[in-house]
N, C-alpha and C. Protein backbone atom coordinates (compact mmCIF):
# COMPACT_ATOMS: atom_id res chain seq x y z
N UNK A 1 0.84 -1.20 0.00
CA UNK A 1 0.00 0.00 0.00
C UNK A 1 0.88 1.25 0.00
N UNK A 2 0.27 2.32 -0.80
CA UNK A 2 1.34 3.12 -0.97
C UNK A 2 0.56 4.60 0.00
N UNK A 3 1.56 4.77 0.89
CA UNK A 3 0.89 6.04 1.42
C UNK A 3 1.38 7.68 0.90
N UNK A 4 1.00 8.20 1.54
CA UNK A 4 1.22 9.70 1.07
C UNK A 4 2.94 10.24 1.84
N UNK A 5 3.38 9.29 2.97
CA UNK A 5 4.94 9.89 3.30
C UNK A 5 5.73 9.00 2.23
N UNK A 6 5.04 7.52 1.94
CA UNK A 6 6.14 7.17 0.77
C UNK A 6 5.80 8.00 -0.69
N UNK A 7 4.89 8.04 -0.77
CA UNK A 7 4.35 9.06 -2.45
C UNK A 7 5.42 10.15 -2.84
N UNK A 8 5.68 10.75 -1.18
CA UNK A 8 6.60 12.10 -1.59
C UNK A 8 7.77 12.07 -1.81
N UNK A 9 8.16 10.70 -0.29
CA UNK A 9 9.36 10.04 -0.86
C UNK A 9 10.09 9.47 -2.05
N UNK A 10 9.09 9.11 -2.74
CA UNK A 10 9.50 9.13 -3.96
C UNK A 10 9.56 9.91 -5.27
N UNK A 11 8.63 10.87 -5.79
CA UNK A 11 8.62 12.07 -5.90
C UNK A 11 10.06 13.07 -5.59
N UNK A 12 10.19 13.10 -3.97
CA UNK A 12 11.65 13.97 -3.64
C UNK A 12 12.42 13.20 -4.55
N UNK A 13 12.41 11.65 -4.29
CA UNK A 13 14.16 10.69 -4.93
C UNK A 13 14.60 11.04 -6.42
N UNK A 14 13.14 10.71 -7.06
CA UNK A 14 12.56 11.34 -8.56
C UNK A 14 13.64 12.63 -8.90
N UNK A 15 12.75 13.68 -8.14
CA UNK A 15 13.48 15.48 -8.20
C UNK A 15 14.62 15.63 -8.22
N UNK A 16 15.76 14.51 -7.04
CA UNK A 16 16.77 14.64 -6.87
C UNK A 16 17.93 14.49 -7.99
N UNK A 17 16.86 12.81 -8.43
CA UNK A 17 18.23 12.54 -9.72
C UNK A 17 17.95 13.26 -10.90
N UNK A 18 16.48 13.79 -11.15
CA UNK A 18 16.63 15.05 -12.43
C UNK A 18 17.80 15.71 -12.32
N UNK A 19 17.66 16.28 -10.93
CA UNK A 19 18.55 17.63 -10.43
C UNK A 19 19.69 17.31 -10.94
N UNK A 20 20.27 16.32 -10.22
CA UNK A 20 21.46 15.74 -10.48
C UNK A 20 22.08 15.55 -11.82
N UNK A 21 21.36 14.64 -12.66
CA UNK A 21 21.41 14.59 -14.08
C UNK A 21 21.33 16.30 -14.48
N UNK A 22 20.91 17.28 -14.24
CA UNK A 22 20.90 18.65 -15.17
C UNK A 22 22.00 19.03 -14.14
N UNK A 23 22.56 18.80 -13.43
CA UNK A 23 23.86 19.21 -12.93
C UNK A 23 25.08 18.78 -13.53
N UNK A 24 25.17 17.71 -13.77
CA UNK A 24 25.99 16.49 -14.40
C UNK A 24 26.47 17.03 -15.73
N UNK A 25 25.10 17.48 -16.51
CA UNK A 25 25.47 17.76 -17.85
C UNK A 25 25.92 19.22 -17.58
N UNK A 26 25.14 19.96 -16.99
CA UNK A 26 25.87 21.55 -16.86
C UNK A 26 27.69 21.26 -16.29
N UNK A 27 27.67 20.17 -15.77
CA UNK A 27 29.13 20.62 -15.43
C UNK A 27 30.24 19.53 -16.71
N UNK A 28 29.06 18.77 -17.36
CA UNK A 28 30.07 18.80 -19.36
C UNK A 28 30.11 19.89 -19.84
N UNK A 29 29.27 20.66 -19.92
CA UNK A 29 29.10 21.32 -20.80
C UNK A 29 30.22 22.90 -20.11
N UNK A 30 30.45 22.74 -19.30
CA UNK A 30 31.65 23.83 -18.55
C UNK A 30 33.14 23.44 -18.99
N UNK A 31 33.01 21.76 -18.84
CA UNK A 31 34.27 21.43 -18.66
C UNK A 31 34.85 21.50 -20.70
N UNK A 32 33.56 21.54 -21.60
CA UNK A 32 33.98 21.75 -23.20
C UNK A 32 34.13 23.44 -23.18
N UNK A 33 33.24 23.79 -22.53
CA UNK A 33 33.61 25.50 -23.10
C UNK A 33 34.54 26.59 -22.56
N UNK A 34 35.02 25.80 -21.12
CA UNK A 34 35.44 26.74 -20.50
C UNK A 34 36.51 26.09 -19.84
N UNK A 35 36.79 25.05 -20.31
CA UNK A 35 38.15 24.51 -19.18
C UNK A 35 38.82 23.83 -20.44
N UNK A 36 38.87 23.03 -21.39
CA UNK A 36 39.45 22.65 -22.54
C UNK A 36 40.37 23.86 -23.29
N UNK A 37 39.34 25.06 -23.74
CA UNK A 37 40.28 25.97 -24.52
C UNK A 37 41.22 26.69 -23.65
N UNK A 38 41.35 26.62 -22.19
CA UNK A 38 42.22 27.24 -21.93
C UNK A 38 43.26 26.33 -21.50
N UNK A 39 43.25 25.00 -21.18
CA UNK A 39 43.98 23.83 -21.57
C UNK A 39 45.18 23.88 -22.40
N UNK A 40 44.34 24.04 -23.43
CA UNK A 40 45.00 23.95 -25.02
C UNK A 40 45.62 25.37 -25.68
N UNK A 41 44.58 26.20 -24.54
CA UNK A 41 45.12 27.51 -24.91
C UNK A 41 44.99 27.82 -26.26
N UNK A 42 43.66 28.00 -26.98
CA UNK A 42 43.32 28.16 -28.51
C UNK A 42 43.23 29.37 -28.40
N UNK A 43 43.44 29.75 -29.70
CA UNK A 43 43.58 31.52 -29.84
C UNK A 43 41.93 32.12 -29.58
N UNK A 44 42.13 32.99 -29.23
CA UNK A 44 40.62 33.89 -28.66
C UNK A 44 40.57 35.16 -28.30
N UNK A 45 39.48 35.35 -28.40
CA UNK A 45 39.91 37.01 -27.46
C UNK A 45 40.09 37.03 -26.06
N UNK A 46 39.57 35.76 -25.59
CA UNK A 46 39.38 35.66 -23.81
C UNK A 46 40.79 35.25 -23.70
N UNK A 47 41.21 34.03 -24.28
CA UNK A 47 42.67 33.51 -24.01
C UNK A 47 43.78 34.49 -24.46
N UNK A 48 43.59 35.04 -25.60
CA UNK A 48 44.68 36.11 -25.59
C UNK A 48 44.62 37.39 -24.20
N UNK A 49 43.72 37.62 -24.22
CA UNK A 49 43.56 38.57 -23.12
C UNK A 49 44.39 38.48 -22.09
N UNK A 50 43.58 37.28 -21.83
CA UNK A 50 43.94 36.31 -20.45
C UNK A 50 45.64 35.96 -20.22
N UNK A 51 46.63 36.02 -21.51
CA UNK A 51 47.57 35.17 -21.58
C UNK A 51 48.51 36.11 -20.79
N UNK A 52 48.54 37.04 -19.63
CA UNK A 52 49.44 37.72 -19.14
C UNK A 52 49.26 36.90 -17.67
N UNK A 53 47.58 36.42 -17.75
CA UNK A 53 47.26 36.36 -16.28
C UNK A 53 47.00 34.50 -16.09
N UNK A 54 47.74 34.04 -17.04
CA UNK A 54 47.91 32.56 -17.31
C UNK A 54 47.60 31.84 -16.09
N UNK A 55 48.82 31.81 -15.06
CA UNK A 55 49.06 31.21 -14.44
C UNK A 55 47.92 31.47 -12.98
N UNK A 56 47.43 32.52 -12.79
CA UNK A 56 46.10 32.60 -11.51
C UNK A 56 44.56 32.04 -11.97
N UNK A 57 44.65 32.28 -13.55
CA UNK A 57 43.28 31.54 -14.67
C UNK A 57 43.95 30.12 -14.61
N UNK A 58 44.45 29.84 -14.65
CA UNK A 58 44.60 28.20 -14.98
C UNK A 58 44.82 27.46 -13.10
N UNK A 59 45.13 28.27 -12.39
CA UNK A 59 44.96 28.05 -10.70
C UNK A 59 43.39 27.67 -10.87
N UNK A 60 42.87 28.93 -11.29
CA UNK A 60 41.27 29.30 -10.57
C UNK A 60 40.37 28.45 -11.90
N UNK A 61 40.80 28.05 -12.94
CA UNK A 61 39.87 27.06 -13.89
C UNK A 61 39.88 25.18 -12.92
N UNK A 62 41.31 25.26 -12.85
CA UNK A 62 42.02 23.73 -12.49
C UNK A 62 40.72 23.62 -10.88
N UNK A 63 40.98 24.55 -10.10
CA UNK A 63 40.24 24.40 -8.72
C UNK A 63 38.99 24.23 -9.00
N UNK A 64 38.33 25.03 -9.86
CA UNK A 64 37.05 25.28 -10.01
C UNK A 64 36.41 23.32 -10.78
N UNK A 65 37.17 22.98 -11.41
CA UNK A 65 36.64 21.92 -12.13
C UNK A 65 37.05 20.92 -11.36
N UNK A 66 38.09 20.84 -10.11
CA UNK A 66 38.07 19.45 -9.17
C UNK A 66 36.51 20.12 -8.35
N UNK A 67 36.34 20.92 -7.70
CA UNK A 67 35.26 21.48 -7.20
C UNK A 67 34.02 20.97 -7.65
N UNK A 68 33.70 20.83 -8.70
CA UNK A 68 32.95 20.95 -10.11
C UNK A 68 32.25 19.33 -9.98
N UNK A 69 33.53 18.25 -10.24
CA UNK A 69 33.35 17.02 -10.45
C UNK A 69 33.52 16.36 -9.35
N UNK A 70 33.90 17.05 -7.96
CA UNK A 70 34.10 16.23 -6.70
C UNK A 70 32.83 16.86 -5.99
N UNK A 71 32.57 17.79 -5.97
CA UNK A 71 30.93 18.11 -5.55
C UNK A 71 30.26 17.39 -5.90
N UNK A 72 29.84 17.41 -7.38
CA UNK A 72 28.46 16.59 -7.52
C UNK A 72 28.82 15.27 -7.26
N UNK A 73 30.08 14.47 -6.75
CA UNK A 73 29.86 13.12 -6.33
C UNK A 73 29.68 13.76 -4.81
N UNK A 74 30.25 14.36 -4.14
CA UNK A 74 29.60 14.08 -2.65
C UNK A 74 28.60 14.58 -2.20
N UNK A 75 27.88 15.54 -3.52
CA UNK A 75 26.01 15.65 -2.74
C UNK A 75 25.13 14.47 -3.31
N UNK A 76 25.55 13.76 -4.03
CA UNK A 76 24.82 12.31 -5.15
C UNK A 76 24.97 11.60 -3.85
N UNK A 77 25.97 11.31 -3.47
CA UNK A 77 26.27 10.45 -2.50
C UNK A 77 25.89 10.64 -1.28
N UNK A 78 25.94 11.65 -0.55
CA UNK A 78 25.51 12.43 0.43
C UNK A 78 24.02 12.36 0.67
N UNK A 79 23.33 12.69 -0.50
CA UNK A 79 22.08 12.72 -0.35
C UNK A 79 21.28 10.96 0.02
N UNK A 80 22.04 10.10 -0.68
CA UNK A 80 21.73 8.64 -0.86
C UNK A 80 22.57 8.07 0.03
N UNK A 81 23.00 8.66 0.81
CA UNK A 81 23.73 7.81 2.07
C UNK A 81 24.76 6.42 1.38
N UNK A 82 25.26 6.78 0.26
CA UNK A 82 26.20 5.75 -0.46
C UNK A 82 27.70 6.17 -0.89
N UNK A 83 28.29 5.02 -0.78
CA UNK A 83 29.55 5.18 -1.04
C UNK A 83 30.40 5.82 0.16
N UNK A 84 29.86 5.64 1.24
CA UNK A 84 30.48 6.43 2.64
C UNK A 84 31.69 6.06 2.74
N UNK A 85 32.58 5.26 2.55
CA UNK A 85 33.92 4.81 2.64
C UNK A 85 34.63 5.49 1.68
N UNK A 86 34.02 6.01 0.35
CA UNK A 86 35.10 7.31 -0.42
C UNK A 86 34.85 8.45 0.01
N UNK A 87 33.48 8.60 0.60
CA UNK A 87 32.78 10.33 0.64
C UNK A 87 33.83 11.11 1.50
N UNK A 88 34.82 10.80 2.66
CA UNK A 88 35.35 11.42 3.28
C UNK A 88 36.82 12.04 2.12
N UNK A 89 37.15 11.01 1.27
CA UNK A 89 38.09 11.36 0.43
C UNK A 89 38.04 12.15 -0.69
N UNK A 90 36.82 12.10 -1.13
CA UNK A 90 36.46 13.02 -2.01
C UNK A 90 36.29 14.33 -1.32
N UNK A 91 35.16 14.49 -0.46
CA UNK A 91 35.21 15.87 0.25
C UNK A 91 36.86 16.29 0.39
N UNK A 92 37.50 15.87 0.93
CA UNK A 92 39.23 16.52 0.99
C UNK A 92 39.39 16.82 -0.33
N UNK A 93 39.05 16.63 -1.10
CA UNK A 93 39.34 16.61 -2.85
C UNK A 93 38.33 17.98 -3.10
N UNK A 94 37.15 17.40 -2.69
CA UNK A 94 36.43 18.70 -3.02
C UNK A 94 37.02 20.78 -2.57
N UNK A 95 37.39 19.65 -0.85
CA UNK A 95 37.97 21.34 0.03
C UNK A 95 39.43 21.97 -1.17
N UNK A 96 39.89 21.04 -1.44
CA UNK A 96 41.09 21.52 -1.90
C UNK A 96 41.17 22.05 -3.60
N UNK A 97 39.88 21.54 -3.60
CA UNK A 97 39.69 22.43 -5.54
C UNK A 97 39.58 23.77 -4.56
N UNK A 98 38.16 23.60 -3.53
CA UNK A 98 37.63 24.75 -3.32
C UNK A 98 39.17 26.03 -3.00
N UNK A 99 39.51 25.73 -2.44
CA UNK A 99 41.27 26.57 -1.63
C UNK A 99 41.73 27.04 -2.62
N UNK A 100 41.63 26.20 -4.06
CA UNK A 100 42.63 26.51 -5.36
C UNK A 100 41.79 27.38 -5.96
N UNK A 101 41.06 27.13 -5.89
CA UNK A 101 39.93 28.33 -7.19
C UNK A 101 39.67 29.43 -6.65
N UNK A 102 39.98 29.61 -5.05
CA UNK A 102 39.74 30.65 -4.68
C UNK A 102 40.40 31.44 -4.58
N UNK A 103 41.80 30.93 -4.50
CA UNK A 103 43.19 31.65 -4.19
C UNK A 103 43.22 32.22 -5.91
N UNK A 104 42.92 31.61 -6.92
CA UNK A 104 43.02 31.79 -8.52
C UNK A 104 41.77 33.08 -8.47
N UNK A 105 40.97 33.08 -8.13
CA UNK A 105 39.72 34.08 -7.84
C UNK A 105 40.21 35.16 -7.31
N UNK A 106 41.28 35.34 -6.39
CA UNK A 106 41.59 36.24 -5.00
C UNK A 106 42.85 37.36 -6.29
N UNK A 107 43.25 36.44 -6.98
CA UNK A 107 44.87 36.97 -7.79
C UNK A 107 44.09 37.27 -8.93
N UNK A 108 43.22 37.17 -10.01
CA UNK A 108 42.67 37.55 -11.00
C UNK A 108 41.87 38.87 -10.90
N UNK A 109 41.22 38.75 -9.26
CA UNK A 109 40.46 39.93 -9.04
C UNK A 109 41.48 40.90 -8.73
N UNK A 110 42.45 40.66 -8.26
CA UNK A 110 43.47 42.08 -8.10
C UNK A 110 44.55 42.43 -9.05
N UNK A 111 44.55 41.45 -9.92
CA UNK A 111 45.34 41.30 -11.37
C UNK A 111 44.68 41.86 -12.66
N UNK A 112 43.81 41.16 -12.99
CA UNK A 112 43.18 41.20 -14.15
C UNK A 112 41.77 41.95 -14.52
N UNK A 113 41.60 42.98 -14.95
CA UNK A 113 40.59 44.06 -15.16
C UNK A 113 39.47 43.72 -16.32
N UNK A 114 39.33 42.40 -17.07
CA UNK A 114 38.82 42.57 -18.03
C UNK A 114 37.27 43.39 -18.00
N UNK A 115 36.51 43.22 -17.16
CA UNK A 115 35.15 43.75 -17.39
C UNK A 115 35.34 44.76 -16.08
N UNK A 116 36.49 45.00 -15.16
CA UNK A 116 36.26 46.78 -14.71
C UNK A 116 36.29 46.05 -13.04
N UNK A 117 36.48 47.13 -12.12
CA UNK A 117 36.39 47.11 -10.39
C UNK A 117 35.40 46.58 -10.30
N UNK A 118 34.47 46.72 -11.21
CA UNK A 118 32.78 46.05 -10.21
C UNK A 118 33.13 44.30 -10.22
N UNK A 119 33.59 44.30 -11.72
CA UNK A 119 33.72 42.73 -11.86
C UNK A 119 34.88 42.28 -10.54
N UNK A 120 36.04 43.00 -10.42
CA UNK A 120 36.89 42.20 -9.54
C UNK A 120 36.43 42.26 -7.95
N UNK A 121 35.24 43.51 -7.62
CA UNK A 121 34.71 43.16 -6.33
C UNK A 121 33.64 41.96 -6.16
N UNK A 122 32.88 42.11 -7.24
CA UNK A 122 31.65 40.56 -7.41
C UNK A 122 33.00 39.52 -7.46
N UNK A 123 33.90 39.16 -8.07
CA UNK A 123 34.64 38.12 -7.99
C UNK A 123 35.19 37.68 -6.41
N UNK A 124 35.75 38.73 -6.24
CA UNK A 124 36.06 38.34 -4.39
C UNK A 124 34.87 37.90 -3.64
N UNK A 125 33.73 38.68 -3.88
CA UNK A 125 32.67 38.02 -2.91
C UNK A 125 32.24 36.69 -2.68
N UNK A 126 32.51 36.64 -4.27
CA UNK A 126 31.68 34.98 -4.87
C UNK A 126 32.99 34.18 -4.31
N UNK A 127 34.15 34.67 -4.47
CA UNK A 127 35.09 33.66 -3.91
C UNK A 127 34.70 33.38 -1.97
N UNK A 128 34.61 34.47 -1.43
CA UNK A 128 34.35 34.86 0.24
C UNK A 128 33.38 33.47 0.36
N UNK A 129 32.12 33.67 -0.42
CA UNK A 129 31.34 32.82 -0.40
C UNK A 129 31.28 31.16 -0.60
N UNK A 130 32.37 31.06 -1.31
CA UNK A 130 32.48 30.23 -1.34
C UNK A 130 33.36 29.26 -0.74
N UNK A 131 34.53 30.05 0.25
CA UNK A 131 35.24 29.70 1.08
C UNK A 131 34.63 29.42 2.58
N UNK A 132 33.32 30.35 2.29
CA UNK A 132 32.77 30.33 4.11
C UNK A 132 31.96 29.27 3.86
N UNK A 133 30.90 29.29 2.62
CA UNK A 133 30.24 27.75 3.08
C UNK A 133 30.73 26.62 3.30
N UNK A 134 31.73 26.17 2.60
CA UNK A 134 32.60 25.60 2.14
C UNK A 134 33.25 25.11 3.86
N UNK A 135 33.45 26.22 4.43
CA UNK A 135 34.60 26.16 5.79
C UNK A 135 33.23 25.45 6.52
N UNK A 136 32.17 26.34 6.82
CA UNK A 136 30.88 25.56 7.42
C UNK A 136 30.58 24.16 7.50
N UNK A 137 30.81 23.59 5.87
CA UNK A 137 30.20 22.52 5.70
C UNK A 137 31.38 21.37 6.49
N UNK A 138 32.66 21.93 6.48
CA UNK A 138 33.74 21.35 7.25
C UNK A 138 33.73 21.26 8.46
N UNK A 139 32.98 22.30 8.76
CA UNK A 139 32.90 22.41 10.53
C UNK A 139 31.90 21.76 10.93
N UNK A 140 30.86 21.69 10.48
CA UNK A 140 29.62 20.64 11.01
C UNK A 140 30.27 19.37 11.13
N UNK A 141 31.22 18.67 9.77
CA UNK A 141 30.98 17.47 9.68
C UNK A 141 32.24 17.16 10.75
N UNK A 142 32.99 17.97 11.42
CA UNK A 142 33.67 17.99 12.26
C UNK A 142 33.33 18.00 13.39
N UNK A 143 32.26 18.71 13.72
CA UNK A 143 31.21 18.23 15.13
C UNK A 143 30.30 17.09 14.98
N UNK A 144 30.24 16.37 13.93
CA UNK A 144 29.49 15.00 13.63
C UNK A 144 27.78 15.72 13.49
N UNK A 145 27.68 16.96 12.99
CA UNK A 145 26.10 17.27 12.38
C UNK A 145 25.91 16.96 11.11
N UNK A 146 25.39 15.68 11.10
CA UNK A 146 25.02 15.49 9.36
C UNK A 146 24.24 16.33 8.73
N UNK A 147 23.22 16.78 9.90
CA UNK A 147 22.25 17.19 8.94
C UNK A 147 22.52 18.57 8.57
N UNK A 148 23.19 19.40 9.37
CA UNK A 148 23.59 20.79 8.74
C UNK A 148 24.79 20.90 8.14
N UNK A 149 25.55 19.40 8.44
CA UNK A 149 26.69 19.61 7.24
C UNK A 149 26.49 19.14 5.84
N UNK A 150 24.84 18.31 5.33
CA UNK A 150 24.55 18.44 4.30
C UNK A 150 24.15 19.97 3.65
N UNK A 151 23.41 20.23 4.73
CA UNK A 151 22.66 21.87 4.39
C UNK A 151 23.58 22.48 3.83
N UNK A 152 25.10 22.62 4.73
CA UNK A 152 26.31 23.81 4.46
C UNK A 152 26.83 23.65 2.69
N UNK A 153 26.93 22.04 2.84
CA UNK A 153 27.31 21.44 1.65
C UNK A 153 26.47 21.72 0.20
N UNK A 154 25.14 21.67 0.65
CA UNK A 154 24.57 22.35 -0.84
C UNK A 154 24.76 23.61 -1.01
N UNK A 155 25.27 24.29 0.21
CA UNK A 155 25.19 25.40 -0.03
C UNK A 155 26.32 25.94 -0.96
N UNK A 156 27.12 24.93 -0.27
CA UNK A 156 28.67 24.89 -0.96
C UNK A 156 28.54 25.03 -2.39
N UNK A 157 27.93 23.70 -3.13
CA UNK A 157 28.17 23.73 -4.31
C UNK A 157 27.16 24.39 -4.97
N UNK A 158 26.25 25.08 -4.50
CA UNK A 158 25.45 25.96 -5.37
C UNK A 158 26.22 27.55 -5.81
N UNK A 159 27.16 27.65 -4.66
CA UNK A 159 28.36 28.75 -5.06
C UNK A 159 28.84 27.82 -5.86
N UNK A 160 29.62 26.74 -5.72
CA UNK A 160 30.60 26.33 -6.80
C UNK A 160 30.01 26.25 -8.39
N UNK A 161 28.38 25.32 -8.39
CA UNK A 161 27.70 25.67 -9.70
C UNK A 161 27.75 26.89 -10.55
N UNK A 162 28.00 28.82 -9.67
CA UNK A 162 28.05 29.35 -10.28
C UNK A 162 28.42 29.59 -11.51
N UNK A 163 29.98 28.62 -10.97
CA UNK A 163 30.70 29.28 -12.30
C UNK A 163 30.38 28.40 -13.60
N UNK A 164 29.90 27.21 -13.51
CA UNK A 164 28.62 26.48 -14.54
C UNK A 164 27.66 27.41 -15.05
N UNK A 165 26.81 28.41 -14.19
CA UNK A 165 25.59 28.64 -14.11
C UNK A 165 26.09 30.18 -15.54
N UNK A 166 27.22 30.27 -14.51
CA UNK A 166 27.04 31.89 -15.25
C UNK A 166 28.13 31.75 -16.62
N UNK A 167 28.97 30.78 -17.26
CA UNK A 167 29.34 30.48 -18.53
C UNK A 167 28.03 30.32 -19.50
N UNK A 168 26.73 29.58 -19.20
CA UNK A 168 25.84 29.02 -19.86
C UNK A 168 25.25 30.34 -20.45
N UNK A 169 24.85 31.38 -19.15
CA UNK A 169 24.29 32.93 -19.26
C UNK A 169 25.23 33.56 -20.55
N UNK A 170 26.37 33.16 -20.40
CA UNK A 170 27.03 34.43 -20.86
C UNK A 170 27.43 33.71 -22.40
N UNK A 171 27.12 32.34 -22.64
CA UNK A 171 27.42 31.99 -23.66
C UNK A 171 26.34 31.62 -24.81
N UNK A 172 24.60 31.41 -23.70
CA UNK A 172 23.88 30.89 -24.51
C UNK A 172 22.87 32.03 -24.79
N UNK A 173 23.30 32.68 -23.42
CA UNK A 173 21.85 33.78 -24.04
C UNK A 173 22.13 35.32 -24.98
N UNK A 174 21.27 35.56 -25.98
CA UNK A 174 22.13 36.77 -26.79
C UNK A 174 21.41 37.46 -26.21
N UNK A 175 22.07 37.69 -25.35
CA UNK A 175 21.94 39.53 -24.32
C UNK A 175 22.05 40.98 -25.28
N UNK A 176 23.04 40.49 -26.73
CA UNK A 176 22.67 42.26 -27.43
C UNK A 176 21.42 42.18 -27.81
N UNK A 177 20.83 41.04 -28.86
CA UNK A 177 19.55 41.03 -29.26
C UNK A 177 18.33 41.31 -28.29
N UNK A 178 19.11 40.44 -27.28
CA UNK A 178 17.37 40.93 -26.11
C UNK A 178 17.84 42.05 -25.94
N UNK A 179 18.94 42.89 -25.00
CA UNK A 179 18.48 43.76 -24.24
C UNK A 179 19.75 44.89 -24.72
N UNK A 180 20.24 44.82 -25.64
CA UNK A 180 21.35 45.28 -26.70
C UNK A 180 22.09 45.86 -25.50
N UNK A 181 22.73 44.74 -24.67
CA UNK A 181 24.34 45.34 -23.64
C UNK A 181 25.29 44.52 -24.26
N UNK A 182 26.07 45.19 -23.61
CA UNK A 182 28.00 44.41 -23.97
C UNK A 182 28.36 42.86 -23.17
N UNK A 183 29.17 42.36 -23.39
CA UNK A 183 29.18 41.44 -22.81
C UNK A 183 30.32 41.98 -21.61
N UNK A 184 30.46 42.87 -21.61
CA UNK A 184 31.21 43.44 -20.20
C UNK A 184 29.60 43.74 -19.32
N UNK A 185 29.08 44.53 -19.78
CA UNK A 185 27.62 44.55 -18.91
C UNK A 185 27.00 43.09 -18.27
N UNK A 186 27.18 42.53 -19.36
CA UNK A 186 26.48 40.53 -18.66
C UNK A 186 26.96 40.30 -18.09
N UNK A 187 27.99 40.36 -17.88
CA UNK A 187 29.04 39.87 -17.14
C UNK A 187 29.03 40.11 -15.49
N UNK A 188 28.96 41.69 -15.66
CA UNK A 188 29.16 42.02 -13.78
C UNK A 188 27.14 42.58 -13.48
N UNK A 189 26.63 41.56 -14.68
CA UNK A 189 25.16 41.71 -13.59
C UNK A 189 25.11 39.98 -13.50
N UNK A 190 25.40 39.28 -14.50
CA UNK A 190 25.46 37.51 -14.28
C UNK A 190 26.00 37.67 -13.56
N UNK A 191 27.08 37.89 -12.79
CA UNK A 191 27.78 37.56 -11.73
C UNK A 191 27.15 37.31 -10.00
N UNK A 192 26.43 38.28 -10.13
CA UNK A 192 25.61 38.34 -9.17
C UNK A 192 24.77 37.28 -8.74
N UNK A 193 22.95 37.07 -9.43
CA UNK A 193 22.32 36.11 -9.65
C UNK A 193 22.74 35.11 -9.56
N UNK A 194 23.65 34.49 -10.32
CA UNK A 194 24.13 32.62 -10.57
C UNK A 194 24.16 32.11 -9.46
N UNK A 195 24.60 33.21 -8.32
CA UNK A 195 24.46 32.60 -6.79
C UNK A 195 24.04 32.79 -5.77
N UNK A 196 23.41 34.30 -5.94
CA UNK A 196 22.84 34.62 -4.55
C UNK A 196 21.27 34.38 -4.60
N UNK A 197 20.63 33.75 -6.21
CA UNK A 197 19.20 33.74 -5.98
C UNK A 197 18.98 31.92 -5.69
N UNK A 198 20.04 31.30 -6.36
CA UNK A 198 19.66 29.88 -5.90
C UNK A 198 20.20 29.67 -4.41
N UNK A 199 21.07 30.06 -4.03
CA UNK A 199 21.21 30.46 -2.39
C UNK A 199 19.78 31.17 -1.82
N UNK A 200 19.13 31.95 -2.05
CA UNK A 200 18.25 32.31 -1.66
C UNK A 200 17.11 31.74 -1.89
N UNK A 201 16.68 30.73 -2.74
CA UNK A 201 16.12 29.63 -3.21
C UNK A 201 16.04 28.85 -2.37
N UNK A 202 16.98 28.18 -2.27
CA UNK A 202 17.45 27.13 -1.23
C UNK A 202 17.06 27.59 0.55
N UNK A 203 17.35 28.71 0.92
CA UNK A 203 17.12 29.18 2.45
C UNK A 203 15.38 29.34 2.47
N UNK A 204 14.65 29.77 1.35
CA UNK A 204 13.28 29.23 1.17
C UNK A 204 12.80 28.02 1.77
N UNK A 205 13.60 27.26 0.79
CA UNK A 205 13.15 25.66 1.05
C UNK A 205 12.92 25.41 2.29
N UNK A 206 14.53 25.31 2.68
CA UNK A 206 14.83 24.67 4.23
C UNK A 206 13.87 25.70 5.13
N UNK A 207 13.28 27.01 4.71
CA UNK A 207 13.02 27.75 5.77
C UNK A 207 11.29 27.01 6.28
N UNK A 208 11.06 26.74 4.55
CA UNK A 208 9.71 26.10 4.10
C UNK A 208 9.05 25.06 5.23
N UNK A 209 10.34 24.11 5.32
CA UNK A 209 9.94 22.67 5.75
C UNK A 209 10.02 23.19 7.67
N UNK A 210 10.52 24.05 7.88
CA UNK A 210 9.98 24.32 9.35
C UNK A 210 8.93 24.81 9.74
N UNK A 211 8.13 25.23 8.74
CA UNK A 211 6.14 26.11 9.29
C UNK A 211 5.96 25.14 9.29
């Protein structure tokens, strides 16, 4: 007999692996557009630009994509209570993209000007942010709170998704045709959104399930 706490239960499990699966592919589709050409270093306007500030972009790409692919295994896992004998090794994998992309985030924003001061102050924040949830989700699981060191942890990688979230913005949507700005303009207003509304999304939820 199927009741209404298993109905939802399944339903949530349902939601989860969509989620998951449109996470999965958002973070292919980062790792072809935005971590390969600077790899290979193909000629561009971004990579030429970029080619003074090589070495803090290829810090803050390299961190961002262990981040990237070691997140979504320890919230898959996390969430499904599986694979607990790697999850502690991966999370160390995960903290230490997080450390690298941020320190690459911290030197680009005081280095590299491409879209102006606003862009290199939104860059520090999003990095801040992503170092404090990040430190949170470490500290719970260090006092043995699962349940708010999952919380800290999505919180984690919904900063880390940004930089997924806001390549897709800036690559799929034609911002001159809709709203005829520069792509210096998309840039330091995407920056914003990609993380503070699904963060704010999310504090909904959890705020949801306590009325």
């Amino acid at each position: 007999m199927v009741t209404a706490n298993n109905a939802g239960t399944t339903v949530s499990g349902v939601l989860q692996k969509f989620l998951l699966v449109v996470v999965g592919l958002g973070a292919v589709y980062f790792l072809y557009t935005s971590v390969l050409p600077y790899l290979t270093w193909r000629a561009g306007p971004s990579t030429d630009y970029y080619l003074p500030f090589r070495v803090p972009l290829l810090t803050h790409i390299a961190g961002g994509l262990i981040a990237v692919v070691a997140g979504l295994w320890q919230v898959a896992t996390g969430l499904n209570g599986a694979a607990m004998g790697v999850h502690p090794w991966t999370g160390r994998l995960y903290v230490t993209g997080v450390l690298v992309g941020a320190a690459g985030a911290f030197a680009l924003a005081f280095s590299s000007h491409l879209h102006g001061v606003a862009w290199g102050v939104a860059l520090v924040c999003l990095a801040l942010a992503w170092l404090s949830t990040t430190a949170m989700a470490l500290y719970c699981i260090k006092r043995r709170n699962l349940r708010l060191h999952k919380q800290w942890m999505i919180r984690s990688y919904i900063v880390t998704f940004a930089f997924v979230t806001f390549r897709i913005m800036t690559d799929v949507v034609p911002y001159e045709a809709w709203w005829g700005i520069s792509a210096r303009e998309l840039a330091n207003a995407a920056i914003w959104p990609v993380w503070v509304i699904p963060l704010l999304a999310y504090e909904i939820y959890l705020q949801s399930r306590n009325v």
